[in-house]
Protein backbone atom coordinates (compact mmCIF):
# COMPACT_ATOMS: atom_id res chain seq x y z
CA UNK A 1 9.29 24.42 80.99
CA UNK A 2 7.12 21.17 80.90
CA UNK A 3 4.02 21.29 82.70
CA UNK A 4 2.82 18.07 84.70
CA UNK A 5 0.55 15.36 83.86
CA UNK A 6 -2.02 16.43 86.50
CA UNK A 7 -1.98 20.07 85.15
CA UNK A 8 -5.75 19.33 82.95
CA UNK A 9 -8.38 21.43 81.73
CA UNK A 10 -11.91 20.95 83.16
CA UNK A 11 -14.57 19.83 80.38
CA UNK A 12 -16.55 22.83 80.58
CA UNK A 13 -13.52 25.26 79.63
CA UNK A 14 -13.21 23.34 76.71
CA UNK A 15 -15.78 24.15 73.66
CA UNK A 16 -17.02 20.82 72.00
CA UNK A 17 -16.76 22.46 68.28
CA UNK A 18 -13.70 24.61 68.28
CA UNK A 19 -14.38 27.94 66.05
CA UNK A 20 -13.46 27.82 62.63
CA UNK A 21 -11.04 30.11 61.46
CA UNK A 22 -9.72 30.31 65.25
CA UNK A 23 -10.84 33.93 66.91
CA UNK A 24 -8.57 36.49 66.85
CA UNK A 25 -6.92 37.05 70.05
CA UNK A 26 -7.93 40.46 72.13
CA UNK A 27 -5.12 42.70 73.46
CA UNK A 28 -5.44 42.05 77.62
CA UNK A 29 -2.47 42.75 80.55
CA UNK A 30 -2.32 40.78 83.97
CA UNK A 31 -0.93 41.79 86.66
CA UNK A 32 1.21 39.88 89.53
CA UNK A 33 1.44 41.98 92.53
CA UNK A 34 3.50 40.95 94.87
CA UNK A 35 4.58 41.85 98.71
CA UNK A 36 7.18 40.70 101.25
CA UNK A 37 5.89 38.35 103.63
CA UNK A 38 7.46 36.47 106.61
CA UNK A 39 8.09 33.23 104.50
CA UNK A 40 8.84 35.42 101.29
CA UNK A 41 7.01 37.45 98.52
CA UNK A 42 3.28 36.96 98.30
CA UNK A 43 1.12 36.81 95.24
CA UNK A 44 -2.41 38.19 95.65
CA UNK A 45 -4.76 35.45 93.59
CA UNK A 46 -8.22 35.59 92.92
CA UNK A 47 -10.83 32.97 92.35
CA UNK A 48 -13.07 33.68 89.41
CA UNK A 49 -16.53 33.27 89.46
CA UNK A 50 -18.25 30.78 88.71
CA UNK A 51 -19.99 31.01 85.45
CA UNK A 52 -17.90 33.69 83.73
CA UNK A 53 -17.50 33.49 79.69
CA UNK A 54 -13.60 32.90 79.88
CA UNK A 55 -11.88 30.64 83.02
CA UNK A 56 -14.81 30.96 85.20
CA UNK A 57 -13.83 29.07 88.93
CA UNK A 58 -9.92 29.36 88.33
CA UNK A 59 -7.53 30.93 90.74
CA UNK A 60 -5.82 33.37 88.67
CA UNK A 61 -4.39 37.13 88.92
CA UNK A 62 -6.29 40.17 88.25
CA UNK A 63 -6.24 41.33 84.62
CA UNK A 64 -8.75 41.71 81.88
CA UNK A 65 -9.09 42.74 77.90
CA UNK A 66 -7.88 46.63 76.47
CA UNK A 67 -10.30 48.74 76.36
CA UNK A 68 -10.51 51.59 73.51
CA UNK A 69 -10.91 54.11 76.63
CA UNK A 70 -7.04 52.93 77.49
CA UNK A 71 -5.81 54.34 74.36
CA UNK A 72 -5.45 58.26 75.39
CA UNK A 73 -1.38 59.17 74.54
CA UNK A 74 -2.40 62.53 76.32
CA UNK A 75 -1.98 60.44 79.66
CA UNK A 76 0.23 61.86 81.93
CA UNK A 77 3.00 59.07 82.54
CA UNK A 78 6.69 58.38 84.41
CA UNK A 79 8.82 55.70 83.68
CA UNK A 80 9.96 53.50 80.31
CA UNK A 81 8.48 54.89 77.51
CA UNK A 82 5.97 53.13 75.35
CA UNK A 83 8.08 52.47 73.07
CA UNK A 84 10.48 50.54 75.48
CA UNK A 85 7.56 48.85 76.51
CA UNK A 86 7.01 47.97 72.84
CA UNK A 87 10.78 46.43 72.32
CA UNK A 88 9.73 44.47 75.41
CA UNK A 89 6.34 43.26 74.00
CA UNK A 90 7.20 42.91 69.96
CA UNK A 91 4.61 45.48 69.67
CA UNK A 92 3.94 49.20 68.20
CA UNK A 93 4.06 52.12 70.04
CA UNK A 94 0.21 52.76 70.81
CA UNK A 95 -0.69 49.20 71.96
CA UNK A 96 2.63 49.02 74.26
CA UNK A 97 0.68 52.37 75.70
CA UNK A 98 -2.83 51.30 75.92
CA UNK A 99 -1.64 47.61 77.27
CA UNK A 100 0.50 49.95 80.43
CA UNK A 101 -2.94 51.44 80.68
CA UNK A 102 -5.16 48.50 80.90
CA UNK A 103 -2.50 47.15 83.47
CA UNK A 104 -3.33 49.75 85.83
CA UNK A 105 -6.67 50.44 85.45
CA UNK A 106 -7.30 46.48 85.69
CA UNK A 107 -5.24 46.36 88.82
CA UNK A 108 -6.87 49.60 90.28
CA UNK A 109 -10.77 47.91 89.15
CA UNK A 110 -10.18 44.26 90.29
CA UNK A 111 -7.45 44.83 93.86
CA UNK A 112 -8.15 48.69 94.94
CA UNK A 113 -4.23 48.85 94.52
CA UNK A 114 -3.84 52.33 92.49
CA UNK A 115 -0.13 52.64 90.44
CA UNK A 116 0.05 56.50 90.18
CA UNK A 117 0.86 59.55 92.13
CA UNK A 118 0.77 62.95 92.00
CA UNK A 119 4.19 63.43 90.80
CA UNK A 120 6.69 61.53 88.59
CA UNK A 121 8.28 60.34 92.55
CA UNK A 122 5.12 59.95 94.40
CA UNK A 123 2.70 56.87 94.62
CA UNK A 124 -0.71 57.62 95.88
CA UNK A 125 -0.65 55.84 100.08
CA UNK A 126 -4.49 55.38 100.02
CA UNK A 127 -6.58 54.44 97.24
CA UNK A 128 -9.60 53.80 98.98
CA UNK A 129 -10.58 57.43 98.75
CA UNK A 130 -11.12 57.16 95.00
CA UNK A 131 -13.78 54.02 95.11
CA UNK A 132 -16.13 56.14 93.53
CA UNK A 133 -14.04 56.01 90.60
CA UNK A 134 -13.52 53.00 90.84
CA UNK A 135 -16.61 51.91 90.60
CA UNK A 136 -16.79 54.69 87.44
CA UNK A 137 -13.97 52.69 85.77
CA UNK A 138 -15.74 49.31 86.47
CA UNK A 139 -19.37 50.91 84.71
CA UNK A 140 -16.99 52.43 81.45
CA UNK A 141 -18.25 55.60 82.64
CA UNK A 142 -14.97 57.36 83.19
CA UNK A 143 -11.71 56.34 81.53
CA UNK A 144 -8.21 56.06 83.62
CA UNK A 145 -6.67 59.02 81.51
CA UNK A 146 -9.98 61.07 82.82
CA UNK A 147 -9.59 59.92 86.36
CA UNK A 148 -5.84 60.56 86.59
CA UNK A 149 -6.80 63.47 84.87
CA UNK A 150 -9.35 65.13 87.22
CA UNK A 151 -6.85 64.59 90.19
CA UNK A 152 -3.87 65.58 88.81
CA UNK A 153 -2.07 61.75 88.94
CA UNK A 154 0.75 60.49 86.92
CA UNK A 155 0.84 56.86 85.95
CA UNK A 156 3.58 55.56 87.24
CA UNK A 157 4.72 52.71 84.40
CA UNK A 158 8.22 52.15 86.41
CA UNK A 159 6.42 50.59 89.24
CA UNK A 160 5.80 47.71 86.77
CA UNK A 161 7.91 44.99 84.91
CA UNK A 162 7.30 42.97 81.77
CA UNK A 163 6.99 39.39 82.77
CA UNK A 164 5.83 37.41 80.22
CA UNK A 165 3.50 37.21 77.14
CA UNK A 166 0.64 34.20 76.48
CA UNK A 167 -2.04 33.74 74.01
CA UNK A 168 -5.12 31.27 74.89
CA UNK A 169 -5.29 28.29 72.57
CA UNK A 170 -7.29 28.51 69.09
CA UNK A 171 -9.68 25.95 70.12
CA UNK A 172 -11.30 28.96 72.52
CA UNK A 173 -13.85 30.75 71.40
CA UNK A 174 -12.56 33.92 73.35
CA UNK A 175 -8.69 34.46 73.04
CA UNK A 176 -6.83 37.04 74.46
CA UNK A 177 -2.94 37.90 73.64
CA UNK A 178 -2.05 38.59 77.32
CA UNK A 179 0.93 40.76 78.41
CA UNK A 180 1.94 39.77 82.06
CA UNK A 181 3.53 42.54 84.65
CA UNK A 182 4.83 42.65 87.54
CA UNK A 183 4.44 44.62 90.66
CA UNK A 184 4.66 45.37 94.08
CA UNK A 185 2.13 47.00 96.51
CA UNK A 186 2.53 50.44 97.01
CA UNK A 187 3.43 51.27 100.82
CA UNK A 188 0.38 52.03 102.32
CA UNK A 189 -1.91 51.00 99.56
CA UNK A 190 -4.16 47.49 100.56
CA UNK A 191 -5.35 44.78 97.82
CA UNK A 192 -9.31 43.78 98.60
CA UNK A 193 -11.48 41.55 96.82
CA UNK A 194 -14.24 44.39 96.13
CA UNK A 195 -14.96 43.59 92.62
CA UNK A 196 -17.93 40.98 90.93
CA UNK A 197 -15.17 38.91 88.30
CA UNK A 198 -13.93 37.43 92.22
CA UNK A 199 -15.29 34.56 94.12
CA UNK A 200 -12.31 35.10 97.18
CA UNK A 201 -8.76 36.79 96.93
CA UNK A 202 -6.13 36.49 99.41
CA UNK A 203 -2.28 36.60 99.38
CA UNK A 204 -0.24 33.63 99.24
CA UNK A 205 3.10 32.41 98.76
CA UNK A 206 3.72 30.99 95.31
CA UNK A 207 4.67 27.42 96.68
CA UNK A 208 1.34 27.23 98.55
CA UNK A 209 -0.73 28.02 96.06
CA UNK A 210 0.85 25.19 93.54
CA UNK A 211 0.33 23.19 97.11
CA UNK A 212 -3.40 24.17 97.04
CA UNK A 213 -3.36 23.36 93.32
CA UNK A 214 -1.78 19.59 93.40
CA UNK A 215 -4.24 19.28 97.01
CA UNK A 216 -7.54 20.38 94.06
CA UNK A 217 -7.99 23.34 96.85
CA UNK A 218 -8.00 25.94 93.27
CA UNK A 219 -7.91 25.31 89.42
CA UNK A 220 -4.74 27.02 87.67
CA UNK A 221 -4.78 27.57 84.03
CA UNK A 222 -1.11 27.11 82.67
CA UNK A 223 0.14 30.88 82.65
CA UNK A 224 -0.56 31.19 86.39
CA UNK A 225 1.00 27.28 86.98
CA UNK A 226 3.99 28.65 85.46
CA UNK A 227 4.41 32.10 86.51
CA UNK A 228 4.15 30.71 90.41
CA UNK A 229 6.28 28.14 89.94
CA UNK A 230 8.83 31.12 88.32
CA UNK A 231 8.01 32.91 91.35
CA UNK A 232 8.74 29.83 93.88
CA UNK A 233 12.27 30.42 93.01
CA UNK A 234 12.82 34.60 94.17
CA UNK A 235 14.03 35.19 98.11
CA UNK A 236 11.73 38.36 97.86
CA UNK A 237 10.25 40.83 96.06
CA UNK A 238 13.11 43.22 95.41
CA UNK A 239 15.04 40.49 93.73
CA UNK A 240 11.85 39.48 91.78
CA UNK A 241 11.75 42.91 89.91
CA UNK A 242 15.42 42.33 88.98
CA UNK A 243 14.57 39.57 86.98
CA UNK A 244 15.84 40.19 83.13
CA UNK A 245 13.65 37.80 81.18
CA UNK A 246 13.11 37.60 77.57
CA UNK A 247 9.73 37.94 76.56
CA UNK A 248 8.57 35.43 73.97
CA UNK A 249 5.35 35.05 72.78
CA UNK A 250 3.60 31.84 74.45
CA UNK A 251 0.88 29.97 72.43
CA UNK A 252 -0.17 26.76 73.83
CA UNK A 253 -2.17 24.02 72.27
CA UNK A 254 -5.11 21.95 73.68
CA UNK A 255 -5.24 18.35 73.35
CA UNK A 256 -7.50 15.15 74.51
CA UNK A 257 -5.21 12.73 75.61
CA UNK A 258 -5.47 9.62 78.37
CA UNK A 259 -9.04 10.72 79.09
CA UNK A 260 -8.21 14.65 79.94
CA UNK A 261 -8.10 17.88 78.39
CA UNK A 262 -4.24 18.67 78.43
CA UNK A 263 -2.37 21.87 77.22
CA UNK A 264 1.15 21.93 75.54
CA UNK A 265 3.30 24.39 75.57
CA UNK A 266 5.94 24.70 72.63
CA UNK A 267 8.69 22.46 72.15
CA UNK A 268 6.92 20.19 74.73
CA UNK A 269 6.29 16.87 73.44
């Protein structure tokens, strides 16, 4: 895929002295959840803060870094096992497990929207009763594996699909080697925007918000450019999660060019 012209980096996400030996990229997992709407599945964005250390002011998806806390294999889990989710990634076993973890906990800490139940069938209807530990997760004062744990909840890992895989750009001083998934709401369950990384959130369908994008209404970084405009293309969201994809590892590179901060993506010219 080729991104457009227009599709630039703002100056200030761009350091002025790139670090030297590039940073090593930090495990992290994003996750697109999506509903049926009238016009078609809906992706739930959110607009970053201003000011944050890494894409501060974009529109992006919720998502954030591993934490050592997400490595616990005495989790109780249904679905692919982590090492299918490690064919998928082109990873080991324990960092296909603790990147499944961070997926939920992120989506649980940044949308309210909870991927376990309290059996290997069941999905939890309504998460709001657990925004205490939430809030817990948020602080690093309780891991998932303890939460799930104290309530007796399984993840449920085959409520999400592997999307794609993209590493930030070695001129960034923070990189992160990001595993994208894909979801759907839970029936019952609601997505807020009760967490401090979010300026707004709101649902949208994938060809509006590349409509708000080319209109300057929101700032995408590349990943979420391309993922929507992947997601332009599904009728809903049942035929979204039947996607097969092949999941290659994605590293851009930054370049000034015709006055603008521009990324390209392999084989792009």
């Amino acid at each position: 895929m080729r991104l457009p012209a227009e599709l630039t980096l703002p100056d200030e996400l761009v350091p002025e002295r790139p670090p030297d030996p590039p940073v090593t990229p930090r495990d992290a997992a994003t996750v697109i959840l999506l509903r049926d709407g009238p016009g078609g599945p809906e992706v739930f964005l959110q607009r970053r803060v201003r000011g944050m250390p890494f894409a501060g002011g974009m529109t992006a998806f919720p998502g954030g870094g591993v934490d050592e806390r997400d490595d616990d294999a005495d989790i109780a889990w249904a679905g692919p096992s982590p090492g299918w989710w490690a064919a998928r990634f082109g990873c080991d076993e324990q960092r296909a497990r603790s990147l499944v973890c961070a997926a939920v906990r992120e989506t649980f800490e940044e949308s309210g929207v909870l991927l376990a139940g309290e059996s290997h069938e069941s999905v939890v209807g309504e998460a709001a009763r657990y925004a205490e530990e939430r809030q817990a997760l948020v602080a690093k004062e309780l891991s998932l594996a303890g939460m799930l744990a104290e309530h007796g909840l399984v993840l449920r890992a085959d409520l999400l699909r592997p999307w794609s895989n993209w590493v930030t750009p070695a001129v960034e001083p923070r990189r992160y080697d990001t595993r994208f998934f894909l979801t759907s709401i839970p029936e019952g369950q609601r997505a807020d925007g009760l967490t401090g990384e979010a300026a707004e959130a709101y649902w949208r369908l994938p060809a509006e918000a590349l409509n708000d994008w080319r209109s300057g209404e929101c700032g995408l970084l590349p990943p979420t450019w391309v993922t929507l405009t992947e997601l332009a293309d599904c009728s809903d969201v049942a035929s979204a999660l039947t996607v097969e994809r092949e999941i290659d590892k994605v590293i851009p590179k930054v370049v000034h060019r015709d006055g603008a901060w521009r990324v390209i993506l392999p084989g792009q010219e």
